[in-house]
N, C-alpha and C. Protein backbone atom coordinates (compact mmCIF):
# COMPACT_ATOMS: atom_id res chain seq x y z
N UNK A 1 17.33 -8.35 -0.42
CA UNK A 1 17.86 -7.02 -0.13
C UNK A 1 17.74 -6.14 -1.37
N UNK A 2 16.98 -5.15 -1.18
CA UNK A 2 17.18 -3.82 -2.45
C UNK A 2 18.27 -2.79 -2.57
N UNK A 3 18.71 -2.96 -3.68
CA UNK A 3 19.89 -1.93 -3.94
C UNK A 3 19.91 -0.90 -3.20
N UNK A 4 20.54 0.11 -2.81
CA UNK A 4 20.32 1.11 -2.11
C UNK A 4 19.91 2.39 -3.49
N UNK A 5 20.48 2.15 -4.83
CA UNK A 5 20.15 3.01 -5.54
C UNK A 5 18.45 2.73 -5.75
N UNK A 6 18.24 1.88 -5.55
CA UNK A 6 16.79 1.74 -6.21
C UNK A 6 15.88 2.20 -5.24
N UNK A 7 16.20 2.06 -3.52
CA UNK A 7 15.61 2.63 -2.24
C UNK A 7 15.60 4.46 -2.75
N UNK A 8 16.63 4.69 -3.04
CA UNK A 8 17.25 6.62 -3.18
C UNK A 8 16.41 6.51 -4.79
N UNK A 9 16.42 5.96 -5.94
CA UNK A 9 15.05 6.39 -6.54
C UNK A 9 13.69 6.33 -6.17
N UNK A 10 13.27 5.55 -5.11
CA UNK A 10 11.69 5.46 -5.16
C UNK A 10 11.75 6.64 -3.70
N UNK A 11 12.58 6.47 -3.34
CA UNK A 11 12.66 7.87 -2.09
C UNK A 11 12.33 9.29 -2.96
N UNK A 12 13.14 9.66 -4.30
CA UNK A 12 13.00 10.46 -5.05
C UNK A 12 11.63 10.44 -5.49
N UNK A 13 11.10 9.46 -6.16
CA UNK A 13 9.86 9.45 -7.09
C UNK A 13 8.78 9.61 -6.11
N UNK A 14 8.68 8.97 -4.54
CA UNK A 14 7.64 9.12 -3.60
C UNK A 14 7.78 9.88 -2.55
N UNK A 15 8.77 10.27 -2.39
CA UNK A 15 8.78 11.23 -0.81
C UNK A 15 9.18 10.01 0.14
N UNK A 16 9.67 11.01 1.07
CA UNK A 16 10.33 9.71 2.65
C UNK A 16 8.84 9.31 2.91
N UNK A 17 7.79 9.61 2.81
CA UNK A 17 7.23 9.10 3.48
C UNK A 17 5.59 7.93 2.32
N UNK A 18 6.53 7.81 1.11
CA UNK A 18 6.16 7.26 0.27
C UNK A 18 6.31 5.79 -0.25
N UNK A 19 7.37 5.28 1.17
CA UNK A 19 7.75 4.03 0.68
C UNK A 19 8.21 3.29 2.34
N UNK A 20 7.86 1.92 2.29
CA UNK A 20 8.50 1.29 3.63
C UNK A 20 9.82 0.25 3.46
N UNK A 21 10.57 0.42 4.26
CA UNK A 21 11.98 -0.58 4.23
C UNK A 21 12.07 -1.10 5.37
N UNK A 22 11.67 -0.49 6.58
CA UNK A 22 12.37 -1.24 7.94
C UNK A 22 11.50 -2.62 7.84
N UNK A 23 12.27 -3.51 8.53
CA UNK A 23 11.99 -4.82 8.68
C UNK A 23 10.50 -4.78 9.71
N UNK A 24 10.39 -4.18 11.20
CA UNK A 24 8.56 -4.05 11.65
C UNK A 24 7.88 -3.76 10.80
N UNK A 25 8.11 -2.69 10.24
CA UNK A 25 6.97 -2.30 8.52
C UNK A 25 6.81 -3.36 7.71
N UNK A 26 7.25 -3.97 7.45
CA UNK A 26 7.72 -4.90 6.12
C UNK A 26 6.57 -5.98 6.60
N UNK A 27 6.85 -6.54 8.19
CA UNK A 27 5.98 -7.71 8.69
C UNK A 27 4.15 -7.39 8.05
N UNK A 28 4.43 -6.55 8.38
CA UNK A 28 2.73 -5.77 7.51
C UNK A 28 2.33 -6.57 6.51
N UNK A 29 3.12 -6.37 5.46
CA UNK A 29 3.13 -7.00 4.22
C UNK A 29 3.45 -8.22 3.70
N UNK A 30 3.79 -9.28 4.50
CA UNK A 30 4.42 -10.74 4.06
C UNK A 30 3.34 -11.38 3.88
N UNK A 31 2.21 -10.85 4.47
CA UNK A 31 0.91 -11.68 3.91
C UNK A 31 -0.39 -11.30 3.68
N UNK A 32 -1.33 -11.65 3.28
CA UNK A 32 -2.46 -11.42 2.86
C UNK A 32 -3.31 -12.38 3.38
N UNK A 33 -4.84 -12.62 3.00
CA UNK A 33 -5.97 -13.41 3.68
C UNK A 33 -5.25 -15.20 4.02
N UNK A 34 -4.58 -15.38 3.41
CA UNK A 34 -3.53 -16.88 3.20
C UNK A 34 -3.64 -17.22 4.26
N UNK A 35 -2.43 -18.08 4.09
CA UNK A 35 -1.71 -18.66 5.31
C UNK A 35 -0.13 -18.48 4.87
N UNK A 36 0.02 -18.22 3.82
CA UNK A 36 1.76 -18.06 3.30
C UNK A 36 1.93 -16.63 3.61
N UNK A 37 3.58 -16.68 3.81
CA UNK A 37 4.11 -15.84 4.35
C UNK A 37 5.18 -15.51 3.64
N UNK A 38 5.66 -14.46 3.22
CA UNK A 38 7.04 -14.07 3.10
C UNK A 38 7.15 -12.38 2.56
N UNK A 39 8.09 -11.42 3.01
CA UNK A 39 8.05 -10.50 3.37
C UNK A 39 9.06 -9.85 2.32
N UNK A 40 8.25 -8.40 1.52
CA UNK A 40 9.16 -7.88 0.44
C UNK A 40 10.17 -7.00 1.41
N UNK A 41 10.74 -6.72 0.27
CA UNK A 41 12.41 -5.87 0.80
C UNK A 41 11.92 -4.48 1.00
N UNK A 42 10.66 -3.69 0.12
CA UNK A 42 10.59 -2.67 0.45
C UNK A 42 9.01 -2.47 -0.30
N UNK A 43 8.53 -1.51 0.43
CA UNK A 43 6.55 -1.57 -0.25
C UNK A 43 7.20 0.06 -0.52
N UNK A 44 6.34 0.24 -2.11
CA UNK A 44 6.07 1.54 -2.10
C UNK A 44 4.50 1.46 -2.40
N UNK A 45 4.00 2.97 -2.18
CA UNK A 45 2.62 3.63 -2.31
C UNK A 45 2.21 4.66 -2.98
N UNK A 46 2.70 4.46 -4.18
CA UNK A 46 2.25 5.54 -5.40
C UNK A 46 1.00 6.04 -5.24
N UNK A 47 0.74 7.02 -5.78
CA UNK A 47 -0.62 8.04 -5.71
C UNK A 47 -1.51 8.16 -7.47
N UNK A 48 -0.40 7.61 -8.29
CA UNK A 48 -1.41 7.89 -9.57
C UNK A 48 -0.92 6.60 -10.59
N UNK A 49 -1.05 6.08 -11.61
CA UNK A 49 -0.81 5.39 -12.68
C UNK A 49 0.30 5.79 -13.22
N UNK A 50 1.22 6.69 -13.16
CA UNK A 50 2.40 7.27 -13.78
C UNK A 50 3.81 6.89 -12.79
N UNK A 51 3.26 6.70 -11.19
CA UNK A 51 4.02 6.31 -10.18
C UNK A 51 4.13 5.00 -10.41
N UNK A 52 3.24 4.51 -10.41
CA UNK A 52 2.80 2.70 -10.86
C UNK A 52 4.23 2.56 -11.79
N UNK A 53 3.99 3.04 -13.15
CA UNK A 53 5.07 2.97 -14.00
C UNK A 53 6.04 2.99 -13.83
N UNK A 54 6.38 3.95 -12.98
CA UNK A 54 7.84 4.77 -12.91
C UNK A 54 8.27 3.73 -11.80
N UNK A 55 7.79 2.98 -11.14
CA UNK A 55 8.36 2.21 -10.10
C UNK A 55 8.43 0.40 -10.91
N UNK A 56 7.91 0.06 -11.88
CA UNK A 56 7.78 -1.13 -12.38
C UNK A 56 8.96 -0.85 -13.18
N UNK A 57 9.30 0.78 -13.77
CA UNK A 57 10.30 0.54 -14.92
C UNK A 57 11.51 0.44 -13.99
N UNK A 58 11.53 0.99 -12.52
CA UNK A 58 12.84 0.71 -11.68
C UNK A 58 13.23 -0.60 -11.26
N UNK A 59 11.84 -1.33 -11.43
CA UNK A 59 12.17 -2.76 -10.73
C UNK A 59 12.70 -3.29 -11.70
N UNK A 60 12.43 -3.53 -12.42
CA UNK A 60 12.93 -3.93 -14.20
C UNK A 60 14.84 -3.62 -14.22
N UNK A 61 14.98 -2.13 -14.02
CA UNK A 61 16.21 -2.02 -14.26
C UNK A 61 17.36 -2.52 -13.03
N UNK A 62 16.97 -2.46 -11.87
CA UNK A 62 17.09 -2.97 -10.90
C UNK A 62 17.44 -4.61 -10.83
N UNK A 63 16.18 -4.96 -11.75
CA UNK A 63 16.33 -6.66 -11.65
C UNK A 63 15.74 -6.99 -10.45
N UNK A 64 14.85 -6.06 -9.72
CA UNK A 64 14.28 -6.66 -8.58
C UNK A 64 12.62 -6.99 -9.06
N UNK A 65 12.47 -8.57 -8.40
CA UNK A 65 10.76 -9.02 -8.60
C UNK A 65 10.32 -7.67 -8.01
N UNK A 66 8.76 -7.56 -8.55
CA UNK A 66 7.86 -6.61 -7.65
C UNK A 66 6.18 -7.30 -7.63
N UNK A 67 5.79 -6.99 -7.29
CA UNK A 67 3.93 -7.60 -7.09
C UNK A 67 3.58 -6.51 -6.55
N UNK A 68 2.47 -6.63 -7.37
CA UNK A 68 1.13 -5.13 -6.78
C UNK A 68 0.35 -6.10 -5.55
N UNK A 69 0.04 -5.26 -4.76
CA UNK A 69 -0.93 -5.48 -3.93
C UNK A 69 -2.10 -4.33 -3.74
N UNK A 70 -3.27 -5.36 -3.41
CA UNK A 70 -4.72 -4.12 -3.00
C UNK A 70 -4.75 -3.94 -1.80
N UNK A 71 -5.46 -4.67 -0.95
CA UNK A 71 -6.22 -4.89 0.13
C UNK A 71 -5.48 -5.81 1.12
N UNK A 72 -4.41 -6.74 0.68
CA UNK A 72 -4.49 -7.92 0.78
C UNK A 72 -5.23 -8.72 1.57
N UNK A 73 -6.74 -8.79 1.21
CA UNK A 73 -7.49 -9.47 1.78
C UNK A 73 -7.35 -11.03 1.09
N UNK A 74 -6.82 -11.01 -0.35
CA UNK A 74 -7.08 -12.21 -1.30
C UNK A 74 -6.50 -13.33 0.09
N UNK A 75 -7.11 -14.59 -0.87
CA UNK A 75 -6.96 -15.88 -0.03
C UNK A 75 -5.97 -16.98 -1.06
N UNK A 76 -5.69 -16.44 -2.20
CA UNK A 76 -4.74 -17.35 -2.74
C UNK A 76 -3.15 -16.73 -2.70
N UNK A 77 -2.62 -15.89 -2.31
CA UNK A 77 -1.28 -15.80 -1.75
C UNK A 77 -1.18 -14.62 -3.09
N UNK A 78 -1.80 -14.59 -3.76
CA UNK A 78 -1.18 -13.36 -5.00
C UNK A 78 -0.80 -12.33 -5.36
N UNK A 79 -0.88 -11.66 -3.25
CA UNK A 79 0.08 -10.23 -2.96
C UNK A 79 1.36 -10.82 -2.07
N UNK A 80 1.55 -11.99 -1.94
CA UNK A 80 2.52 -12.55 -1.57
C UNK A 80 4.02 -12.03 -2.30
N UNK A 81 5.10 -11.55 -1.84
CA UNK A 81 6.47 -11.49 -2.49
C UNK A 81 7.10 -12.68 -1.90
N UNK A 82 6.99 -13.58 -2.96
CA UNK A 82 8.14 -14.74 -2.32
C UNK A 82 9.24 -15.17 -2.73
N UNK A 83 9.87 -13.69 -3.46
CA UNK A 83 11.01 -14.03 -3.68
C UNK A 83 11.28 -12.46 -2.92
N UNK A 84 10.59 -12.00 -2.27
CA UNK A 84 11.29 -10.00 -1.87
C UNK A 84 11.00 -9.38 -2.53
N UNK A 85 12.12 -8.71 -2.99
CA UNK A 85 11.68 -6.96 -3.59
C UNK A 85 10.92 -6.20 -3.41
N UNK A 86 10.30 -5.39 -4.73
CA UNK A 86 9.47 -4.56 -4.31
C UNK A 86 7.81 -4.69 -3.98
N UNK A 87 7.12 -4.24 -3.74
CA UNK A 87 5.95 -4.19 -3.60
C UNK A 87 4.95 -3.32 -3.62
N UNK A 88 4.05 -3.08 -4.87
CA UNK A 88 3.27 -1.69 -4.96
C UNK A 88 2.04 -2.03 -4.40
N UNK A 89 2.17 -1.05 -3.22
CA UNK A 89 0.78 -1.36 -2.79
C UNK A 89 -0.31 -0.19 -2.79
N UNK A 90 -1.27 -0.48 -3.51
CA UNK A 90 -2.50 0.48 -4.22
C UNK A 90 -3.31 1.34 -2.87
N UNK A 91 -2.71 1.28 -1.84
CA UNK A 91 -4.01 1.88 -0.92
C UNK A 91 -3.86 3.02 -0.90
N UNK A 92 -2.60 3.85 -1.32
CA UNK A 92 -3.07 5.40 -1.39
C UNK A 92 -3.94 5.71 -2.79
N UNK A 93 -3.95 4.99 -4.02
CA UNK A 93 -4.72 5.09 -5.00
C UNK A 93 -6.57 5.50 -4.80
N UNK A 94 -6.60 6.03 -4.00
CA UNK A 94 -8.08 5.39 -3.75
C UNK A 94 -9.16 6.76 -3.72
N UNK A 95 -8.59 7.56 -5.16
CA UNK A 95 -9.82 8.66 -5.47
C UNK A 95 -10.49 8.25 -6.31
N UNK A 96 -12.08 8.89 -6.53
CA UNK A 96 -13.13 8.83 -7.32
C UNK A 96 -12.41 9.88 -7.98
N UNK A 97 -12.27 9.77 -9.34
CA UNK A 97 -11.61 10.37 -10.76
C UNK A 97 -12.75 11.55 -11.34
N UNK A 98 -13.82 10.56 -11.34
CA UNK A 98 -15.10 11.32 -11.85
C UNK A 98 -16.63 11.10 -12.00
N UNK A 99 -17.32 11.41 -11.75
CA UNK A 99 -19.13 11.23 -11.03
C UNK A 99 -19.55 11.32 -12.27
N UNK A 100 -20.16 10.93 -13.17
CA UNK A 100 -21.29 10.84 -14.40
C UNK A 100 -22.41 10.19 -13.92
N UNK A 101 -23.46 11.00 -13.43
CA UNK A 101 -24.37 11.18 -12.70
C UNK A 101 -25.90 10.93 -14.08
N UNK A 102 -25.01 12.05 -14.93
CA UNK A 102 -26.37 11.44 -16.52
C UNK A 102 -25.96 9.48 -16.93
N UNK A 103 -25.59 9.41 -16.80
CA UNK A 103 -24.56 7.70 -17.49
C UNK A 103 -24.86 7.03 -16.28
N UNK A 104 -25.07 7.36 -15.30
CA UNK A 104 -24.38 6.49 -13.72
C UNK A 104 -23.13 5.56 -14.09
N UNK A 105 -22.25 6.49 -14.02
CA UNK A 105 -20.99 5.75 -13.70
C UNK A 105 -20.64 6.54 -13.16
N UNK A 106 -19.07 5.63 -12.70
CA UNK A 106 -17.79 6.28 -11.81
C UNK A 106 -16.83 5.94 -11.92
N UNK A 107 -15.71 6.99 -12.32
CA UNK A 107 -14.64 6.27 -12.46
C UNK A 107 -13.58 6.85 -11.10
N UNK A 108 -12.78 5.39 -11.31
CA UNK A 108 -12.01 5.68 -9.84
C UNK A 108 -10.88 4.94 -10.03
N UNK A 109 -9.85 5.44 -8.43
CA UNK A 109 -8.44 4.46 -8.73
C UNK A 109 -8.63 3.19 -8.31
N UNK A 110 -7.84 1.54 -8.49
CA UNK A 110 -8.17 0.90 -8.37
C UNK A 110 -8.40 0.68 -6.77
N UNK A 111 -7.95 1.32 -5.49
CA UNK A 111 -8.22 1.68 -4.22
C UNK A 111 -9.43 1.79 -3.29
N UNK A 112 -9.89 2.82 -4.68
CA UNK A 112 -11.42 3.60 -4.14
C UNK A 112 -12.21 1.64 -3.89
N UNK A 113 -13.61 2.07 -3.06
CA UNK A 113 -14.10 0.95 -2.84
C UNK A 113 -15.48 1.68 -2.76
N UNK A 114 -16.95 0.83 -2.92
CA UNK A 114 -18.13 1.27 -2.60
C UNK A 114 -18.22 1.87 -1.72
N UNK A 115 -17.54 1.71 0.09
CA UNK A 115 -16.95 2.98 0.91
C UNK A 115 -16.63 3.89 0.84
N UNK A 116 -16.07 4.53 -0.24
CA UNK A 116 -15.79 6.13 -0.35
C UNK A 116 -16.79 6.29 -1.60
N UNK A 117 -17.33 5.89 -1.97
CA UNK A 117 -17.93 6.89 -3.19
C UNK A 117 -19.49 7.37 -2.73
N UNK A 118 -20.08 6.77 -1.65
CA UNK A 118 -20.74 7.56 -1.19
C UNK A 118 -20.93 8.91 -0.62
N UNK A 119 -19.73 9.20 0.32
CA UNK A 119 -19.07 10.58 0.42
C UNK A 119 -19.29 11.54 -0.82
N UNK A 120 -18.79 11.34 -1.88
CA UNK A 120 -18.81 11.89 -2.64
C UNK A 120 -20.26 12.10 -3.30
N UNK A 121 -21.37 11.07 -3.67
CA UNK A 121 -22.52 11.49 -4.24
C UNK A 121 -23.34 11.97 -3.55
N UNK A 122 -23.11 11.49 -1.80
CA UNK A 122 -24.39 12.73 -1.04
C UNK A 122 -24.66 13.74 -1.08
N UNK A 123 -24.05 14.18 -2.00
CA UNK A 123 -24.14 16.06 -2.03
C UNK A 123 -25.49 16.38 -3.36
N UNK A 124 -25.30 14.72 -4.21
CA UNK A 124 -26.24 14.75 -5.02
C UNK A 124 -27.31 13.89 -4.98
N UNK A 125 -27.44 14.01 -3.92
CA UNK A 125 -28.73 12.80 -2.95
C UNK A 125 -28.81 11.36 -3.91
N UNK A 126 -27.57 10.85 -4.38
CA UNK A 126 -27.96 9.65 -5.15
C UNK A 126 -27.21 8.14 -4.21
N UNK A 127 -27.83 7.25 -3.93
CA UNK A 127 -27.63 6.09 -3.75
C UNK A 127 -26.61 5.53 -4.43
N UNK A 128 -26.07 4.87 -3.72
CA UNK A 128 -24.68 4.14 -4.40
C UNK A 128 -24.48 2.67 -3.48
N UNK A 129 -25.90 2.18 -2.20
CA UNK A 129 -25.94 1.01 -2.23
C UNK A 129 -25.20 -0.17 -2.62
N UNK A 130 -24.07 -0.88 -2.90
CA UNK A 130 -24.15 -1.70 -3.55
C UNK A 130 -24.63 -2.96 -3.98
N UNK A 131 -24.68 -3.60 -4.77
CA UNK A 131 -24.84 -4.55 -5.29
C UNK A 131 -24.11 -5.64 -5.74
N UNK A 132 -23.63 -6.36 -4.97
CA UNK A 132 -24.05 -7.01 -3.94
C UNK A 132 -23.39 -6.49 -2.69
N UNK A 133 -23.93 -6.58 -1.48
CA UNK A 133 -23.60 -5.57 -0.40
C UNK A 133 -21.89 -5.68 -0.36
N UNK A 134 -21.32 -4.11 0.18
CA UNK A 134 -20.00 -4.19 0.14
C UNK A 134 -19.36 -4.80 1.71
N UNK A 135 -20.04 -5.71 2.28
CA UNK A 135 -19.52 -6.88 2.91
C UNK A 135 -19.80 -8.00 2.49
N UNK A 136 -20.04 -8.08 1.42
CA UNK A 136 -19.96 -9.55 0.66
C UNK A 136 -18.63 -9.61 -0.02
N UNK A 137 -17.54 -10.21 -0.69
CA UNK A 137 -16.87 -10.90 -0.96
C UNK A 137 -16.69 -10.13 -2.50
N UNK A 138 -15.82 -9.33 -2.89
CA UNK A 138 -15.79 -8.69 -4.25
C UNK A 138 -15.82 -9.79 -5.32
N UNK A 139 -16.32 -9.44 -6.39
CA UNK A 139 -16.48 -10.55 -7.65
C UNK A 139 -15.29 -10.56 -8.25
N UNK A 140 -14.50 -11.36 -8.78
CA UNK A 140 -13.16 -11.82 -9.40
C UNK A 140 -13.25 -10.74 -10.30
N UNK A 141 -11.79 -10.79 -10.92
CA UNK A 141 -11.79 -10.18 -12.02
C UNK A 141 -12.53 -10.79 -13.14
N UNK A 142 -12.20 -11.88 -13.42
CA UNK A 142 -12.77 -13.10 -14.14
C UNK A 142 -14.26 -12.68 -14.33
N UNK A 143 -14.67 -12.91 -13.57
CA UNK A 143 -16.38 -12.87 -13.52
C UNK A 143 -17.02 -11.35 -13.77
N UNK A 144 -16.24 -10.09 -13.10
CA UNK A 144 -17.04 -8.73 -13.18
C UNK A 144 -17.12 -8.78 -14.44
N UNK A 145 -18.52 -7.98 -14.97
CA UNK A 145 -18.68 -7.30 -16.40
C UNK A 145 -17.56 -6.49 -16.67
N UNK A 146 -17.20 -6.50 -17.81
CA UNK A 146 -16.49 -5.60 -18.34
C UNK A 146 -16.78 -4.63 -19.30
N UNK A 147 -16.19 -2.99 -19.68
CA UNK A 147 -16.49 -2.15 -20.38
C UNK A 147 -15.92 -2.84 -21.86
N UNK A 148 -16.41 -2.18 -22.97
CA UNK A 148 -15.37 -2.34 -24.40
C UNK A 148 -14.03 -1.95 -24.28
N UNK A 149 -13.74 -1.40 -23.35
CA UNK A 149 -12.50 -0.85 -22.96
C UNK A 149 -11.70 -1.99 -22.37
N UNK A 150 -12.06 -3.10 -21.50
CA UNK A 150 -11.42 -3.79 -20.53
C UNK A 150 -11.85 -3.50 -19.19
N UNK A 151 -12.42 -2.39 -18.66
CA UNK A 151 -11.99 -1.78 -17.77
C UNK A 151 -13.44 -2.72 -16.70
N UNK A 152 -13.42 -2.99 -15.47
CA UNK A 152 -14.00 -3.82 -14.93
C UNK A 152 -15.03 -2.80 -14.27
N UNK A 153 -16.00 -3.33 -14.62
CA UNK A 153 -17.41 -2.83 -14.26
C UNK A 153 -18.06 -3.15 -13.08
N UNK A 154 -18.69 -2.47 -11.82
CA UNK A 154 -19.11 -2.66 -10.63
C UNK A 154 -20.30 -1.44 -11.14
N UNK A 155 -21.74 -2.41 -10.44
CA UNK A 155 -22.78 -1.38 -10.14
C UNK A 155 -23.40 -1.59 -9.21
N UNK A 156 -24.10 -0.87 -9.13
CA UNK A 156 -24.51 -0.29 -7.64
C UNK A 156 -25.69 0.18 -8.07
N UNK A 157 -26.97 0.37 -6.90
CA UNK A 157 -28.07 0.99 -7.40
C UNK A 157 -28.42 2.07 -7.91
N UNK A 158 -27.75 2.76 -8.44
CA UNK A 158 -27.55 4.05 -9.09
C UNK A 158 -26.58 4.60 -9.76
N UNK A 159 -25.45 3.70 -9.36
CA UNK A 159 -24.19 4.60 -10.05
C UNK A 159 -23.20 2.63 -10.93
N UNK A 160 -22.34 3.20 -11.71
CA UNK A 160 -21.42 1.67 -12.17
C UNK A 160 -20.36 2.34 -12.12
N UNK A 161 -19.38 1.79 -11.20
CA UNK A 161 -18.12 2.53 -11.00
C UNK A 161 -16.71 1.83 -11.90
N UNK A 162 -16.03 2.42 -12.86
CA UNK A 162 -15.39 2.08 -13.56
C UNK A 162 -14.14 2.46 -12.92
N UNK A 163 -12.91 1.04 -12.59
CA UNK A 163 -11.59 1.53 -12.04
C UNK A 163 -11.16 2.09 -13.24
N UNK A 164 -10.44 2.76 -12.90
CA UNK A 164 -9.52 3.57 -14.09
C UNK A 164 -8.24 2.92 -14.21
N UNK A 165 -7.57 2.85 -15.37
CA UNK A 165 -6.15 1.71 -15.17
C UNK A 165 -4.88 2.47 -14.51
């Protein structure tokens, strides 16, 4: 169960329509590609890296667990809440930040997927294909190239799309 003050801050920080509590909503979220199950107390859906924050520093003060979630497509349980609380889940995150078209890169929120960034470069007739097709199975964190930065590297036949943190 989440405090009710901590529900009335992330209501504040996201809008009513920025966060889920009812128990049908919630079933959404107890699992991912798995087979384990268990269901947080409340999902929010931040829009930028500053929301991210502002909701990790509430869980903290709160004392409530939280886990990010993407997609939850993963198959090892690791958007799983199995103890409750909160739950940030990244799918409103999901703009292209910025097109560097001389460089081929892209930077984006961790959301965006080889699916939307085409939208965006057709206007500059460039291919964004990926590599390896985007119904294949995304590469670990582990394994993607990485920038000097950290920041995890995906390319594509024309463009390398950099998530932004």
């Amino acid at each position: 169960m989440v405090p009710a003050g901590l529900m009335n801050r992330v209501q504040a920080l996201l809008g009513p329509r920025g966060y889920l509590h009812r128990p049908e909503d919630l079933k959404l979220y107890e699992y991912d590609g798995g087979v384990d199950k268990h269901a947080p107390d409340l999902v929010a859906f931040p829009r930028t890296t500053e929301e991210v924050a502002a909701l990790v520093k509430l869980a903290r003060e709160f004392n409530v667990p939280f886990v990010g979630r993407g997609a939850g497509t993963g198959l090892s349980g690791g958007a799983i809440p199995r103890e409750g609380g909160l739950m940030v889940a990244f799918a409103r995150m999901n703009r292209i930040l910025e097109l560097d078209y001389e460089n081929e890169r892209a930077w984006s929120n961790p959301a965006s997927s080889t699916w939307t960034l085409p939208s965006r470069s057709m206007a500059a007739a460039i291919s964004t294909r990926p590599i390896p097709p985007a119904s294949a199975p995304a590469p670990s964190a582990a394994t993607s190239p990485k920038t000097p930065a950290g920041r995890t590297l995906w390319r594509t036949a024309s463009l390398r799309i950099m998530c932004s943190d």
